[in-house]
PDB file of N, CA and C in Angstrom:
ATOM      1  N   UNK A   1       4.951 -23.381  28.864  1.00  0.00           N
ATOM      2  CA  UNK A   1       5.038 -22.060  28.255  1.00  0.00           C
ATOM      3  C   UNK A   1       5.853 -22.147  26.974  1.00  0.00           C
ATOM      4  N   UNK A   2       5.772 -21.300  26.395  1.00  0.00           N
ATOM      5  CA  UNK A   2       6.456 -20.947  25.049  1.00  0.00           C
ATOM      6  C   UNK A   2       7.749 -20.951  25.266  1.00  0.00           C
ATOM      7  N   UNK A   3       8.607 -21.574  24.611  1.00  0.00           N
ATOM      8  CA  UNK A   3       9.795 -21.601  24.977  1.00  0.00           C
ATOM      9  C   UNK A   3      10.645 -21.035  23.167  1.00  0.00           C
ATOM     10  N   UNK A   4      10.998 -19.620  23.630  1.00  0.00           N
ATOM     11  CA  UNK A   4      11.255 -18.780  22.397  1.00  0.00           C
ATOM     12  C   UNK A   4      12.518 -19.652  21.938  1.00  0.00           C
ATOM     13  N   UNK A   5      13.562 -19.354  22.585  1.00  0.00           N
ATOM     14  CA  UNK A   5      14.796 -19.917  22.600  1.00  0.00           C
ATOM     15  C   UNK A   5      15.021 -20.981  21.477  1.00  0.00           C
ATOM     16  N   UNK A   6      14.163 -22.421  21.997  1.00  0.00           N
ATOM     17  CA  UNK A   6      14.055 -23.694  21.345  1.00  0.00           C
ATOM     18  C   UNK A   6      13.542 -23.175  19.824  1.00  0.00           C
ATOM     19  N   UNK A   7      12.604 -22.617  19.672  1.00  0.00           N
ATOM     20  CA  UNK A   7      11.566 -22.336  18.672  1.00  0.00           C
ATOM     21  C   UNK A   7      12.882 -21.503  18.003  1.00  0.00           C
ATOM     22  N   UNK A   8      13.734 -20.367  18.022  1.00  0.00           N
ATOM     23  CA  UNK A   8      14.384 -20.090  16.639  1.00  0.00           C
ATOM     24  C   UNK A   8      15.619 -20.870  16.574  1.00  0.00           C
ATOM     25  N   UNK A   9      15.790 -22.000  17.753  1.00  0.00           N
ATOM     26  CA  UNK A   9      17.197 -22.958  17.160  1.00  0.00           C
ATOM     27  C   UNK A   9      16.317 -23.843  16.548  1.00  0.00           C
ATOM     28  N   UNK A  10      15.551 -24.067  16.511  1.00  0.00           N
ATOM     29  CA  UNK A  10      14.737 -25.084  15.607  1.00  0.00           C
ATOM     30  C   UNK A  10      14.501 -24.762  14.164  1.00  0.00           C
ATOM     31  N   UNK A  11      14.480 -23.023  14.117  1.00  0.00           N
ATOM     32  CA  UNK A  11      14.299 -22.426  12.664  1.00  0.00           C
ATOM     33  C   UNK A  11      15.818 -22.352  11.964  1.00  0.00           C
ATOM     34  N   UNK A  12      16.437 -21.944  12.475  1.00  0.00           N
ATOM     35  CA  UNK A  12      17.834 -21.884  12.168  1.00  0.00           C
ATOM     36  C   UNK A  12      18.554 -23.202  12.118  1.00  0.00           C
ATOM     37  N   UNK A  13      18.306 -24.597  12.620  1.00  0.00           N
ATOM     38  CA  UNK A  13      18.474 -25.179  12.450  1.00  0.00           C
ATOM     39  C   UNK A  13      18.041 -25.943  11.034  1.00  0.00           C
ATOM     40  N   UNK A  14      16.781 -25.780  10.841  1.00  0.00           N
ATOM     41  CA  UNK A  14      15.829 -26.348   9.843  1.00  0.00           C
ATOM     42  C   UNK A  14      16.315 -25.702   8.648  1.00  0.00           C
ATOM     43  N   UNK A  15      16.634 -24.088   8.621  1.00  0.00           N
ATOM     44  CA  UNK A  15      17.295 -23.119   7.506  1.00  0.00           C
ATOM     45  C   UNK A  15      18.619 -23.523   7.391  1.00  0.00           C
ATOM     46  N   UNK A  16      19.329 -23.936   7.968  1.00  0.00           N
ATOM     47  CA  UNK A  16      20.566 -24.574   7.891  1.00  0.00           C
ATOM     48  C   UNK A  16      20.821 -26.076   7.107  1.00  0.00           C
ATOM     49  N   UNK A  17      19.865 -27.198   7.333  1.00  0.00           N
ATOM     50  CA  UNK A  17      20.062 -28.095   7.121  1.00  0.00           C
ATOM     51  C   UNK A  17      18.681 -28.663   5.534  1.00  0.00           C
ATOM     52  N   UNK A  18      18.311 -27.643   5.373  1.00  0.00           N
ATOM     53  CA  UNK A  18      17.576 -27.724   4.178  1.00  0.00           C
ATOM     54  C   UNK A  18      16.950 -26.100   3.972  1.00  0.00           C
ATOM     55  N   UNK A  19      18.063 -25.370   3.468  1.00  0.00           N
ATOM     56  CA  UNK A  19      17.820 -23.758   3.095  1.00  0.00           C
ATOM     57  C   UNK A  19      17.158 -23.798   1.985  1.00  0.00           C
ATOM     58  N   UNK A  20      16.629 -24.114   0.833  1.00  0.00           N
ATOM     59  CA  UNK A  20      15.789 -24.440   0.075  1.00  0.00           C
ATOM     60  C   UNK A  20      13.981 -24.493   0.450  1.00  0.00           C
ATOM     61  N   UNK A  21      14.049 -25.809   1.178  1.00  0.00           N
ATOM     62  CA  UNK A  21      12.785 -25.620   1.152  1.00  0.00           C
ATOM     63  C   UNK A  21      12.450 -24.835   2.910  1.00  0.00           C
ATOM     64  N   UNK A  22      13.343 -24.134   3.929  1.00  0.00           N
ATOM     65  CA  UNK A  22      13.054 -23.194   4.367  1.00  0.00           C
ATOM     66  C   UNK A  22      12.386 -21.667   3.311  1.00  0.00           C
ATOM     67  N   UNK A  23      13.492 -21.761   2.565  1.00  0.00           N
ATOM     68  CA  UNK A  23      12.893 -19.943   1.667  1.00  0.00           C
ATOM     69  C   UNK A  23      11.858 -20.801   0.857  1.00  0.00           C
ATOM     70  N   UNK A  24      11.385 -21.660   0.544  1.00  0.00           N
ATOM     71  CA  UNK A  24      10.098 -21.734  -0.163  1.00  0.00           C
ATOM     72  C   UNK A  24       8.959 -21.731   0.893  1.00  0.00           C
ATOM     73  N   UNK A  25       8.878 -22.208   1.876  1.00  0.00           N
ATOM     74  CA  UNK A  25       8.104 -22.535   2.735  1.00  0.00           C
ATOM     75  C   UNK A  25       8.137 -20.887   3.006  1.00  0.00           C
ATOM     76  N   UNK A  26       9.258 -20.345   3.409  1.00  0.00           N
ATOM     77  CA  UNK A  26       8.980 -18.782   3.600  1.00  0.00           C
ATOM     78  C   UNK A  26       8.302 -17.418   2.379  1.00  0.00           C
ATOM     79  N   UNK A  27       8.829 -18.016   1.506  1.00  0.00           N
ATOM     80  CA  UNK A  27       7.980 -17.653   0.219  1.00  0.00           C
ATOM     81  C   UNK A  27       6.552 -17.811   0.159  1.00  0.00           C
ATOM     82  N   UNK A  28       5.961 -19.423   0.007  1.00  0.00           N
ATOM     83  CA  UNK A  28       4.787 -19.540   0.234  1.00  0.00           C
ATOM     84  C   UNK A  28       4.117 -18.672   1.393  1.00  0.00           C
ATOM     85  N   UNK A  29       4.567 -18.540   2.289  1.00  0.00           N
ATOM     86  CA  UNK A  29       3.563 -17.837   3.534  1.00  0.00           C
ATOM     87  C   UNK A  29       3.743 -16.559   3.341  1.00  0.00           C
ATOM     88  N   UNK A  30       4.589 -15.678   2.910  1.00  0.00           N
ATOM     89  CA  UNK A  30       4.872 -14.194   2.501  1.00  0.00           C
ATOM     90  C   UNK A  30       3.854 -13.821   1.110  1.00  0.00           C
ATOM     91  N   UNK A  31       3.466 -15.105   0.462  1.00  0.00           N
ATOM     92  CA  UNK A  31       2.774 -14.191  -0.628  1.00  0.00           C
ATOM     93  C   UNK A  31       1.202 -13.893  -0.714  1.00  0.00           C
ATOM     94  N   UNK A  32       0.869 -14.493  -0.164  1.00  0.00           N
ATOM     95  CA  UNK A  32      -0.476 -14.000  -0.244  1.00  0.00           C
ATOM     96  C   UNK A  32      -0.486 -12.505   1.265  1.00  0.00           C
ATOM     97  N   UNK A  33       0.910 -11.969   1.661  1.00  0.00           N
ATOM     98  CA  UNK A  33       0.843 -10.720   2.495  1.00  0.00           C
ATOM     99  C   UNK A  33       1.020  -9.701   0.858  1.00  0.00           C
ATOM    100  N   UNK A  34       2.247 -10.010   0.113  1.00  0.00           N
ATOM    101  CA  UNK A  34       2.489  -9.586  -0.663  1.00  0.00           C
ATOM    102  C   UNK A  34       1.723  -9.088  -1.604  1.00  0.00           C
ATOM    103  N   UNK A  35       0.634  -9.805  -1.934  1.00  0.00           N
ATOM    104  CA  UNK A  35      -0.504  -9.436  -3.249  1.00  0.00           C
ATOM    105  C   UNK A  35      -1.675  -8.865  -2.517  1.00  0.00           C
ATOM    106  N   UNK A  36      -1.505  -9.285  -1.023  1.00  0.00           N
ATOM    107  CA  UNK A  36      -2.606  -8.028  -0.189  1.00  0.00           C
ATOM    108  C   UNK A  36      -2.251  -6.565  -0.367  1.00  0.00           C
ATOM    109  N   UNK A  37      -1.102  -6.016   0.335  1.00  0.00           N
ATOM    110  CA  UNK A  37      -0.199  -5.087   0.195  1.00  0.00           C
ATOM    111  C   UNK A  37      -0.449  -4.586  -1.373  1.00  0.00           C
ATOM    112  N   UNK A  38      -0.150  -5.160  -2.057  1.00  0.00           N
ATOM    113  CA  UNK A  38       0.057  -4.254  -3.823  1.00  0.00           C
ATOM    114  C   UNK A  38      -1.589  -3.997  -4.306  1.00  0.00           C
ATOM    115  N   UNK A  39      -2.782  -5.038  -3.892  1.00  0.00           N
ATOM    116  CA  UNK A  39      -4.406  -4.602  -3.978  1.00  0.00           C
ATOM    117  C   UNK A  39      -4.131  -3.466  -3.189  1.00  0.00           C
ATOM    118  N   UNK A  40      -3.854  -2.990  -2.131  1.00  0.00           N
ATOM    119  CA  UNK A  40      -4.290  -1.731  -1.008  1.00  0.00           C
ATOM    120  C   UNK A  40      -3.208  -0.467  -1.436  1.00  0.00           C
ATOM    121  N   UNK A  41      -1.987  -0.962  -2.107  1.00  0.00           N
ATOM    122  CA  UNK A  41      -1.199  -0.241  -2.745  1.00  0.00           C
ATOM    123  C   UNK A  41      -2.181   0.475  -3.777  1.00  0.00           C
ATOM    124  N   UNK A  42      -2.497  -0.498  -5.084  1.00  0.00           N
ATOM    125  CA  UNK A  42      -3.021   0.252  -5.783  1.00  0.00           C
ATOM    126  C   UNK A  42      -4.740   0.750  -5.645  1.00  0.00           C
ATOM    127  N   UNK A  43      -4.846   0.291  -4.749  1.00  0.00           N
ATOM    128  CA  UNK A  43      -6.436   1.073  -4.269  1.00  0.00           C
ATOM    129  C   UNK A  43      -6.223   2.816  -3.560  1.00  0.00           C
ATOM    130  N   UNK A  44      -5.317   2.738  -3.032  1.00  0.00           N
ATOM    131  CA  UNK A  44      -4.665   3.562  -2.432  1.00  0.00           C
ATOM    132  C   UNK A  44      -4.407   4.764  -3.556  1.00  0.00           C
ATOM    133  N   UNK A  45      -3.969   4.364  -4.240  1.00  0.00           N
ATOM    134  CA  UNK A  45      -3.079   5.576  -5.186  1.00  0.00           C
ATOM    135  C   UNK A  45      -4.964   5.923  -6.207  1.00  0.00           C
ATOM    136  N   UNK A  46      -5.625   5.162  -6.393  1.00  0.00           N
ATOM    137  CA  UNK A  46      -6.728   5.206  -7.295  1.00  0.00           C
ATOM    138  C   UNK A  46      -7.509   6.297  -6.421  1.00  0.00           C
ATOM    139  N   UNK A  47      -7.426   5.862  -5.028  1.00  0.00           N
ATOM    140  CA  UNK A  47      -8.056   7.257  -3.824  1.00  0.00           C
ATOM    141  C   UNK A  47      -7.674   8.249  -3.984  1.00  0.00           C
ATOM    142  N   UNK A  48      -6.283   8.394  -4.397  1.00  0.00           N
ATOM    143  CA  UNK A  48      -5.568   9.707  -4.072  1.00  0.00           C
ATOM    144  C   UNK A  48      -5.655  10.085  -5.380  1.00  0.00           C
ATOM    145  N   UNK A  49      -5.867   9.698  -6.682  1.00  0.00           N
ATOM    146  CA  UNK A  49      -6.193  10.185  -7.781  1.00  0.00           C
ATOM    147  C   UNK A  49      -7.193  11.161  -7.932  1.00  0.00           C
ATOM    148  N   UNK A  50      -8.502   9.761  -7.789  1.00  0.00           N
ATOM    149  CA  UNK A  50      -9.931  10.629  -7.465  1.00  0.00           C
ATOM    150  C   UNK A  50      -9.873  11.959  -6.876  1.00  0.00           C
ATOM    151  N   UNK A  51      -9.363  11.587  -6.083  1.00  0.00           N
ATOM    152  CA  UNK A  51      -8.969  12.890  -4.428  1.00  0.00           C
ATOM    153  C   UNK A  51      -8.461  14.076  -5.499  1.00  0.00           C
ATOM    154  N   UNK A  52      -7.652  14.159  -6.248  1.00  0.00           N
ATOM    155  CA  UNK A  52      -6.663  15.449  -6.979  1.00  0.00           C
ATOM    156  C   UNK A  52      -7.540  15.750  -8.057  1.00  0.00           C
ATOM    157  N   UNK A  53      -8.221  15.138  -8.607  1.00  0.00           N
ATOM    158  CA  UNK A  53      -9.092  15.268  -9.530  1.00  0.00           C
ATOM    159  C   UNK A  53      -9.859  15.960  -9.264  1.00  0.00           C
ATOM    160  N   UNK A  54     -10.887  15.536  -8.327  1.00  0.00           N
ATOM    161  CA  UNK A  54     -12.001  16.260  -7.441  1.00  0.00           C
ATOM    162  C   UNK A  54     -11.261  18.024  -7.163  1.00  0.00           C
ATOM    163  N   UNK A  55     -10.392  17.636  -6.217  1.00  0.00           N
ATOM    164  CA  UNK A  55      -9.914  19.224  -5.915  1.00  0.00           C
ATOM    165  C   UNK A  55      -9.291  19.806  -7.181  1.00  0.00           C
ATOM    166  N   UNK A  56      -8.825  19.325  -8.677  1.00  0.00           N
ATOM    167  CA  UNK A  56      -8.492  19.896  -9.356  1.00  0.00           C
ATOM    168  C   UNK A  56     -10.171  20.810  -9.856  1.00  0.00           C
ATOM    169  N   UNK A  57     -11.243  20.076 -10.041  1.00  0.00           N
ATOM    170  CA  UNK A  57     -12.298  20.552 -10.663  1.00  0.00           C
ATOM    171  C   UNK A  57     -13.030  21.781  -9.592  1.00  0.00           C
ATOM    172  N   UNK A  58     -12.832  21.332  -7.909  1.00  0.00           N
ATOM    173  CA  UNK A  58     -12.817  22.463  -7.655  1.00  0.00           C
ATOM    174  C   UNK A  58     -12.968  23.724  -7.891  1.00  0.00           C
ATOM    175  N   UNK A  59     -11.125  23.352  -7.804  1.00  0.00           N
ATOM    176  CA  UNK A  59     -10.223  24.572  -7.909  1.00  0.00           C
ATOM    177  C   UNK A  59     -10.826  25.459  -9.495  1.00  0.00           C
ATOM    178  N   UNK A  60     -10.913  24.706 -10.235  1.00  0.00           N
ATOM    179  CA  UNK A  60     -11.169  25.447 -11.763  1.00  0.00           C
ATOM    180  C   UNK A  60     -12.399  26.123 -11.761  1.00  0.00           C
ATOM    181  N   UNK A  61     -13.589  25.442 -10.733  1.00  0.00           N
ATOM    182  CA  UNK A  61     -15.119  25.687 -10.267  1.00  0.00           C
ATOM    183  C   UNK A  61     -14.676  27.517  -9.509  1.00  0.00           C
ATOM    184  N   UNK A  62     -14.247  27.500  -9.216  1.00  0.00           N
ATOM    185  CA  UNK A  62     -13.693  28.669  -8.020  1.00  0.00           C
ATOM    186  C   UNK A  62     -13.025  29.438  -8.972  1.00  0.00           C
ATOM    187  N   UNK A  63     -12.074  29.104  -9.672  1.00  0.00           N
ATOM    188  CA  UNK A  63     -11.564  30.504 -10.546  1.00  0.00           C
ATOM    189  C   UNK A  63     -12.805  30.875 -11.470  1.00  0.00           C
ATOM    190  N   UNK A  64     -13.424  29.826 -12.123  1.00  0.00           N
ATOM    191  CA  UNK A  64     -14.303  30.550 -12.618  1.00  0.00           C
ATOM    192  C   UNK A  64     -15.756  31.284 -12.074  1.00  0.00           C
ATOM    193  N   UNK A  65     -15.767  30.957 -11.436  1.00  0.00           N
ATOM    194  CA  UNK A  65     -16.897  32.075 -10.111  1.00  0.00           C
ATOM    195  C   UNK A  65     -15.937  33.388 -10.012  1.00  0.00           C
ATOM    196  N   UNK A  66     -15.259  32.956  -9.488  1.00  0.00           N
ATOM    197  CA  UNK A  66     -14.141  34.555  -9.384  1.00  0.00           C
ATOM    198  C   UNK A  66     -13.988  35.269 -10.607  1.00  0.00           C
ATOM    199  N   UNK A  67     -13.794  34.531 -11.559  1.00  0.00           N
ATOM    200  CA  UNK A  67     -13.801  35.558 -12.860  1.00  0.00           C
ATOM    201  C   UNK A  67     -14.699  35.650 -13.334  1.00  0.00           C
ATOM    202  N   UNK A  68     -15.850  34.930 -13.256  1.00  0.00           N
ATOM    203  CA  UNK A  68     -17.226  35.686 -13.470  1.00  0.00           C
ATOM    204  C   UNK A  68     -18.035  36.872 -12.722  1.00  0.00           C
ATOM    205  N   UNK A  69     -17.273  36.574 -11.327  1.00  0.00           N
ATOM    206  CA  UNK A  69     -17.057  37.946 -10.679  1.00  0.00           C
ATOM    207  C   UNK A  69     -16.680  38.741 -11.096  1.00  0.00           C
ATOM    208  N   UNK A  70     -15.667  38.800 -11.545  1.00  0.00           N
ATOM    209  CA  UNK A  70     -14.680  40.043 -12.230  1.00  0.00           C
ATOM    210  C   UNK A  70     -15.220  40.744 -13.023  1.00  0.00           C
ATOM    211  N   UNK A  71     -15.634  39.999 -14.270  1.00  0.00           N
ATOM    212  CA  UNK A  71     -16.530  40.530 -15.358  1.00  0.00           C
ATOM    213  C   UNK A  71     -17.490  40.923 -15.124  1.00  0.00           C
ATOM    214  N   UNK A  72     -18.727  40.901 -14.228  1.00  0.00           N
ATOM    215  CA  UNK A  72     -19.737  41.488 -13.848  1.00  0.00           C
ATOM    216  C   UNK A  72     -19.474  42.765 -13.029  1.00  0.00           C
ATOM    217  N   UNK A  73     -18.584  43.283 -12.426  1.00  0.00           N
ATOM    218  CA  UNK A  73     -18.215  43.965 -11.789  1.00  0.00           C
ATOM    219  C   UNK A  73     -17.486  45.761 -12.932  1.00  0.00           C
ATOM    220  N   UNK A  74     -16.756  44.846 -13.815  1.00  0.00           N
ATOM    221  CA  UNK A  74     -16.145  45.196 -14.773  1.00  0.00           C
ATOM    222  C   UNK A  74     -17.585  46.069 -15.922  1.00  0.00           C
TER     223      UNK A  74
END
Protein backbone atom coordinates (compact mmCIF):
# COMPACT_ATOMS: atom_id res chain seq x y z
CA UNK A 1 0.00 0.00 0.00
CA UNK A 2 0.83 3.57 -0.27
CA UNK A 3 2.78 4.51 2.36
CA UNK A 4 1.98 8.50 2.76
CA UNK A 5 4.31 9.04 5.61
CA UNK A 6 7.62 7.78 3.64
CA UNK A 7 6.44 9.64 0.43
CA UNK A 8 6.47 13.40 2.14
CA UNK A 9 9.83 12.54 4.23
CA UNK A 10 11.16 11.73 0.98
CA UNK A 11 9.85 15.23 -0.42
CA UNK A 12 11.03 17.18 2.37
CA UNK A 13 13.94 15.48 2.45
CA UNK A 14 14.78 15.92 -1.33
CA UNK A 15 13.55 19.94 -0.72
CA UNK A 16 15.97 20.08 1.94
CA UNK A 17 18.98 18.66 0.47
CA UNK A 18 18.73 20.22 -3.06
CA UNK A 19 15.92 23.21 -2.69
CA UNK A 20 16.76 24.44 -6.07
CA UNK A 21 16.11 21.90 -8.24
CA UNK A 22 13.02 20.78 -5.90
CA UNK A 23 11.24 24.50 -6.84
CA UNK A 24 12.25 23.96 -10.45
CA UNK A 25 11.03 20.58 -10.76
CA UNK A 26 7.94 22.18 -8.89
CA UNK A 27 7.83 25.01 -11.27
CA UNK A 28 8.09 22.86 -14.28
CA UNK A 29 4.95 20.75 -13.27
CA UNK A 30 2.83 23.92 -12.05
CA UNK A 31 3.11 25.57 -15.42
CA UNK A 32 1.47 24.19 -17.90
CA UNK A 33 -1.72 24.26 -14.77
CA UNK A 34 -0.83 27.89 -14.83
CA UNK A 35 -1.24 28.87 -18.64
CA UNK A 36 -4.40 26.48 -18.55
CA UNK A 37 -6.01 28.59 -15.80
CA UNK A 38 -5.12 32.22 -17.52
CA UNK A 39 -6.61 30.53 -21.39
CA UNK A 40 -10.05 29.77 -19.22
CA UNK A 41 -9.38 33.01 -17.27
CA UNK A 42 -9.43 34.95 -20.27
CA UNK A 43 -12.07 32.96 -22.19
CA UNK A 44 -14.09 33.49 -19.30
CA UNK A 45 -14.11 37.24 -19.03
CA UNK A 46 -14.53 37.34 -23.24
CA UNK A 47 -18.06 35.25 -22.17
CA UNK A 48 -18.99 37.62 -19.77
CA UNK A 49 -18.28 40.50 -22.13
CA UNK A 50 -20.31 39.13 -25.00
CA UNK A 51 -22.91 38.31 -22.21
CA UNK A 52 -23.16 42.45 -21.14
CA UNK A 53 -23.07 43.44 -24.52
CA UNK A 54 -25.86 41.28 -25.68
CA UNK A 55 -28.04 42.41 -22.60
CA UNK A 56 -26.75 45.94 -23.08
CA UNK A 57 -28.38 45.90 -26.81
CA UNK A 58 -31.30 44.38 -25.33
CA UNK A 59 -31.89 46.62 -22.91
CA UNK A 60 -31.60 49.70 -25.54
CA UNK A 61 -33.97 47.23 -28.02
CA UNK A 62 -36.70 47.57 -25.11
CA UNK A 63 -36.42 51.25 -24.31
CA UNK A 64 -36.83 51.88 -27.66
CA UNK A 65 -40.09 49.79 -28.24
CA UNK A 66 -41.29 51.52 -25.11
CA UNK A 67 -40.71 54.85 -26.44
CA UNK A 68 -42.00 54.14 -29.60
CA UNK A 69 -44.84 53.22 -27.59
CA UNK A 70 -45.04 56.38 -26.03
CA UNK A 71 -45.06 58.37 -29.10
CA UNK A 72 -47.74 56.53 -30.82
CA UNK A 73 -49.93 56.79 -28.03
CA UNK A 74 -49.01 60.49 -27.62
Amino acid sequence: MLDIKAWAEYIVEWAAKDPYGFLTTVILALTPLFVISAALSWKLAKMIEAREREQKKKQKRQENIAKAKRTKKD
